[in-house]
N, C-alpha and C. Protein backbone atom coordinates (compact mmCIF):
# COMPACT_ATOMS: atom_id res chain seq x y z
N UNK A 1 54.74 -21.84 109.53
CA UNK A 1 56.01 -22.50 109.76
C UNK A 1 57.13 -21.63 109.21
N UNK A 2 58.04 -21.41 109.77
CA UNK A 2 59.77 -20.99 109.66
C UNK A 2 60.33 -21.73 108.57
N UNK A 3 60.84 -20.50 107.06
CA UNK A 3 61.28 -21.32 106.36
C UNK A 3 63.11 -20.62 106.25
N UNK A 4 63.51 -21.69 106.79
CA UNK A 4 64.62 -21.35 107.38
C UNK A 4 65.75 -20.88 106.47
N UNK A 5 65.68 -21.85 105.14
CA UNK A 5 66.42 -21.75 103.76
C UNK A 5 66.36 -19.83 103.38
N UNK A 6 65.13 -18.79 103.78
CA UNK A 6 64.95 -18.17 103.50
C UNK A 6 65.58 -17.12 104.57
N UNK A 7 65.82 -17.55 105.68
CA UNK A 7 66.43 -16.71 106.70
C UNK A 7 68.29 -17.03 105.82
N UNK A 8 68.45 -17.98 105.46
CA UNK A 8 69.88 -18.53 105.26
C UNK A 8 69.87 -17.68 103.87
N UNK A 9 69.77 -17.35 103.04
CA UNK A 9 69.43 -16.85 101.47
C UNK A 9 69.69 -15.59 102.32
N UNK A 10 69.17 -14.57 103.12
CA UNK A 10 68.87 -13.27 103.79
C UNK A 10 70.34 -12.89 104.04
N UNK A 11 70.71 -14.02 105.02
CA UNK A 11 72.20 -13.83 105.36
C UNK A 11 73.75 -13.84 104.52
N UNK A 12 73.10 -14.71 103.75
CA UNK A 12 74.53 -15.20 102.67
C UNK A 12 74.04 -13.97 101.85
N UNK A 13 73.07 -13.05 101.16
CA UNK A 13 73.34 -12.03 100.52
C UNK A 13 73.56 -10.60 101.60
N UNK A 14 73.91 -10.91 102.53
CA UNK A 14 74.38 -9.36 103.53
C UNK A 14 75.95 -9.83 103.65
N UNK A 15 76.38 -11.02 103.47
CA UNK A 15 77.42 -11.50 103.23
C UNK A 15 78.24 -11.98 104.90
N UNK A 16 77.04 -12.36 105.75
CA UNK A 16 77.29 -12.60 107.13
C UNK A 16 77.75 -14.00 107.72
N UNK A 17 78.97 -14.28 107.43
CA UNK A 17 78.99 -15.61 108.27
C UNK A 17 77.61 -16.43 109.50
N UNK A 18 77.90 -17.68 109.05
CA UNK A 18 76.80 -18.33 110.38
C UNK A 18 77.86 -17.66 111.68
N UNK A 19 79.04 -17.88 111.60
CA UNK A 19 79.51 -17.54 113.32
C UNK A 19 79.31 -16.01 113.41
N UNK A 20 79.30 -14.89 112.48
CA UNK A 20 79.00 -13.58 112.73
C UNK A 20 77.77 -13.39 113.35
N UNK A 21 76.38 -14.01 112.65
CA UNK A 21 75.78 -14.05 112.81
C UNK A 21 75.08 -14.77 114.51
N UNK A 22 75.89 -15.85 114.62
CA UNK A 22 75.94 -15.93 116.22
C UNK A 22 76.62 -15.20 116.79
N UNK A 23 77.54 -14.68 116.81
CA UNK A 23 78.05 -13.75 118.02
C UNK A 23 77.39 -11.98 117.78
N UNK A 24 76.94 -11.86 116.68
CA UNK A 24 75.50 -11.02 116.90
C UNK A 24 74.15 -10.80 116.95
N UNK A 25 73.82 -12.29 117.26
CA UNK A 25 72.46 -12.68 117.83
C UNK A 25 72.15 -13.16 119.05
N UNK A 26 73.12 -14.03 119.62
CA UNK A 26 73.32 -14.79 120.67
C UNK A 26 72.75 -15.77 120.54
N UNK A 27 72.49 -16.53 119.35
CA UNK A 27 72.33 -18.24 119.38
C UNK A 27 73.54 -18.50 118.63
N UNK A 28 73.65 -19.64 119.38
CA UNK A 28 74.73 -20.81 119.43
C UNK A 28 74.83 -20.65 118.11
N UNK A 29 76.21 -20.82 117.35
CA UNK A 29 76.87 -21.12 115.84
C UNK A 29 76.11 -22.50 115.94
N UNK A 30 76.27 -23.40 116.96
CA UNK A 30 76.03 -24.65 116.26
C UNK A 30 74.53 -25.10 116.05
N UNK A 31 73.50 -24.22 116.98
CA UNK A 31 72.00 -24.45 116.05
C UNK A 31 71.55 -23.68 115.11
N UNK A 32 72.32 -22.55 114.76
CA UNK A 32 72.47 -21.95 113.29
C UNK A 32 72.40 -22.62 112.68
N UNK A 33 73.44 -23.47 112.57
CA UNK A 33 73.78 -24.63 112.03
C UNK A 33 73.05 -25.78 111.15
N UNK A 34 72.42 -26.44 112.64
CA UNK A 34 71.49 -27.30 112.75
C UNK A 34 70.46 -26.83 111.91
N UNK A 35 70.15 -25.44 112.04
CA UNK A 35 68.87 -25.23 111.20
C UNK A 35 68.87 -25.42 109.91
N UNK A 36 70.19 -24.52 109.41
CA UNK A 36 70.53 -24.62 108.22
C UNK A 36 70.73 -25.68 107.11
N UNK A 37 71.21 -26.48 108.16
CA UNK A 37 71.13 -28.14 107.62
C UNK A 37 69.82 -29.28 107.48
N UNK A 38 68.84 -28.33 108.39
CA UNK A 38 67.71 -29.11 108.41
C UNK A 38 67.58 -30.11 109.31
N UNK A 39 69.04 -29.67 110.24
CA UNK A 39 68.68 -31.11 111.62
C UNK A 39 67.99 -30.83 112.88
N UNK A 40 67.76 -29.49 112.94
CA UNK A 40 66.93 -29.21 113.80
C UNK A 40 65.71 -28.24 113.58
N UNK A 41 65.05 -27.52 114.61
CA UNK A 41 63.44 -26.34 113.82
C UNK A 41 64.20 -25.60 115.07
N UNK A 42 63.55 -24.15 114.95
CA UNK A 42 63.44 -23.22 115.38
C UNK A 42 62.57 -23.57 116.52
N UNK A 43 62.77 -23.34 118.13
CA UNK A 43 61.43 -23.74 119.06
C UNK A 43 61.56 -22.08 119.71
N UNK A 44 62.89 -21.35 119.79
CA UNK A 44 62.45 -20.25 120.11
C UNK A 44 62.38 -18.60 119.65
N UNK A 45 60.98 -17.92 119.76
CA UNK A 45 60.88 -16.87 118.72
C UNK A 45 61.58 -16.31 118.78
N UNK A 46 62.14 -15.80 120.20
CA UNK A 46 63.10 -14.83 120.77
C UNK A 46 64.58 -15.08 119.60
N UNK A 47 64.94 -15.97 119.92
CA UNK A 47 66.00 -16.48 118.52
C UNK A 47 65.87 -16.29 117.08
N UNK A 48 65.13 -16.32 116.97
CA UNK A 48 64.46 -15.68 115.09
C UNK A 48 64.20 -14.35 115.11
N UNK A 49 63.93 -13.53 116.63
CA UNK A 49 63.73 -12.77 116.31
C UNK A 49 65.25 -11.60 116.55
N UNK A 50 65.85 -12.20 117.37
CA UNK A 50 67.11 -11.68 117.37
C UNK A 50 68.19 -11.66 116.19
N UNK A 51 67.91 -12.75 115.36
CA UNK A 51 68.62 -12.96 114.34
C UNK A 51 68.16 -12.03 112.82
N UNK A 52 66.66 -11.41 113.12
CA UNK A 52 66.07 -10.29 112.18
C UNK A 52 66.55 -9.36 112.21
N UNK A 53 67.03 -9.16 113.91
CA UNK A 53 67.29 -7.16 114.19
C UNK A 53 68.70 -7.52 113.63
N UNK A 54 69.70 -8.57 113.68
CA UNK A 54 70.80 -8.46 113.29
C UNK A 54 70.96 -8.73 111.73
N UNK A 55 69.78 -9.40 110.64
CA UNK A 55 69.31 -9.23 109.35
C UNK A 55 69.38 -7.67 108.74
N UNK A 56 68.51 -7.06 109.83
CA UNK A 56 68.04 -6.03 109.44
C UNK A 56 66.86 -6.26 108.48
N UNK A 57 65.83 -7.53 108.90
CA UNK A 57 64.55 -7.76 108.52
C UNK A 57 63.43 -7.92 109.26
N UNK A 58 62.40 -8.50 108.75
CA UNK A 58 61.45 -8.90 109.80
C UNK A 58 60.77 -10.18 109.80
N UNK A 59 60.48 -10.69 110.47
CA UNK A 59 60.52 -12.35 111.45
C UNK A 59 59.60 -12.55 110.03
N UNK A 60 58.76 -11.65 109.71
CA UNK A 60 57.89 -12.32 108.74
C UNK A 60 58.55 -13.13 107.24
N UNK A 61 59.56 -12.15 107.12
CA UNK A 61 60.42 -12.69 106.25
C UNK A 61 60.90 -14.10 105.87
N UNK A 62 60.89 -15.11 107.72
CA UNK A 62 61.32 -16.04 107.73
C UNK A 62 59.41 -17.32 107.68
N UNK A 63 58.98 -16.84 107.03
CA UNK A 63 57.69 -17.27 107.34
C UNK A 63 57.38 -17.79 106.09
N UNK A 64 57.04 -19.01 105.67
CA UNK A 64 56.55 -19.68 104.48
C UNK A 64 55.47 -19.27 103.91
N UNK A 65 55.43 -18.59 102.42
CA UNK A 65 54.38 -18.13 101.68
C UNK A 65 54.29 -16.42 102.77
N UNK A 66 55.04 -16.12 103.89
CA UNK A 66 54.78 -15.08 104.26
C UNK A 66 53.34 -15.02 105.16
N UNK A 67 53.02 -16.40 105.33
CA UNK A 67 52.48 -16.56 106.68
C UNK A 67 52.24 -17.45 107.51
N UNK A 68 51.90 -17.16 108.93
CA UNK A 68 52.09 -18.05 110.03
C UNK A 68 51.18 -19.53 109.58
N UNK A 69 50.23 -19.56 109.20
CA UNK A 69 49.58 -20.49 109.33
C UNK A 69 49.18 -20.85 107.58
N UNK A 70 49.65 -21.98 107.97
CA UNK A 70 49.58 -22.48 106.22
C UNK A 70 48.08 -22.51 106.22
């Protein structure tokens, strides 16, 4: 599972706005958002994974305990 708090921690120390971060990922500011808040999950990889190359990390990063399957 996607631990999202840890993609959000990634970003706030590169010092990247949520809207920077959407208009250099191409998901919506507002399910950034959603995630961040915990009102919605991640359903697509392509989106986590776009949001790494613009991290400058890797998808695994966003991964609980650092792996897919608890």
């Amino acid at each position: 599972m996607f631990d999202i708090d840890k993609m959000r921690a990634i970003r706030e120390s590169k010092g990247i706005s949520q809207k920077k971060l959407s208009d250099l990922s191409g998901v919506p500011v507002e399910t950034i958002i959603s995630w961040e808040q915990h009102r919605a999950h991640p359903v697509r990889i392509n989106d986590l994974n776009n949001i790494a190359v613009v991290l400058g990390c890797y998808l695994d990063d966003f991964l609980e305990d650092g792996k897919f399957f608890p």
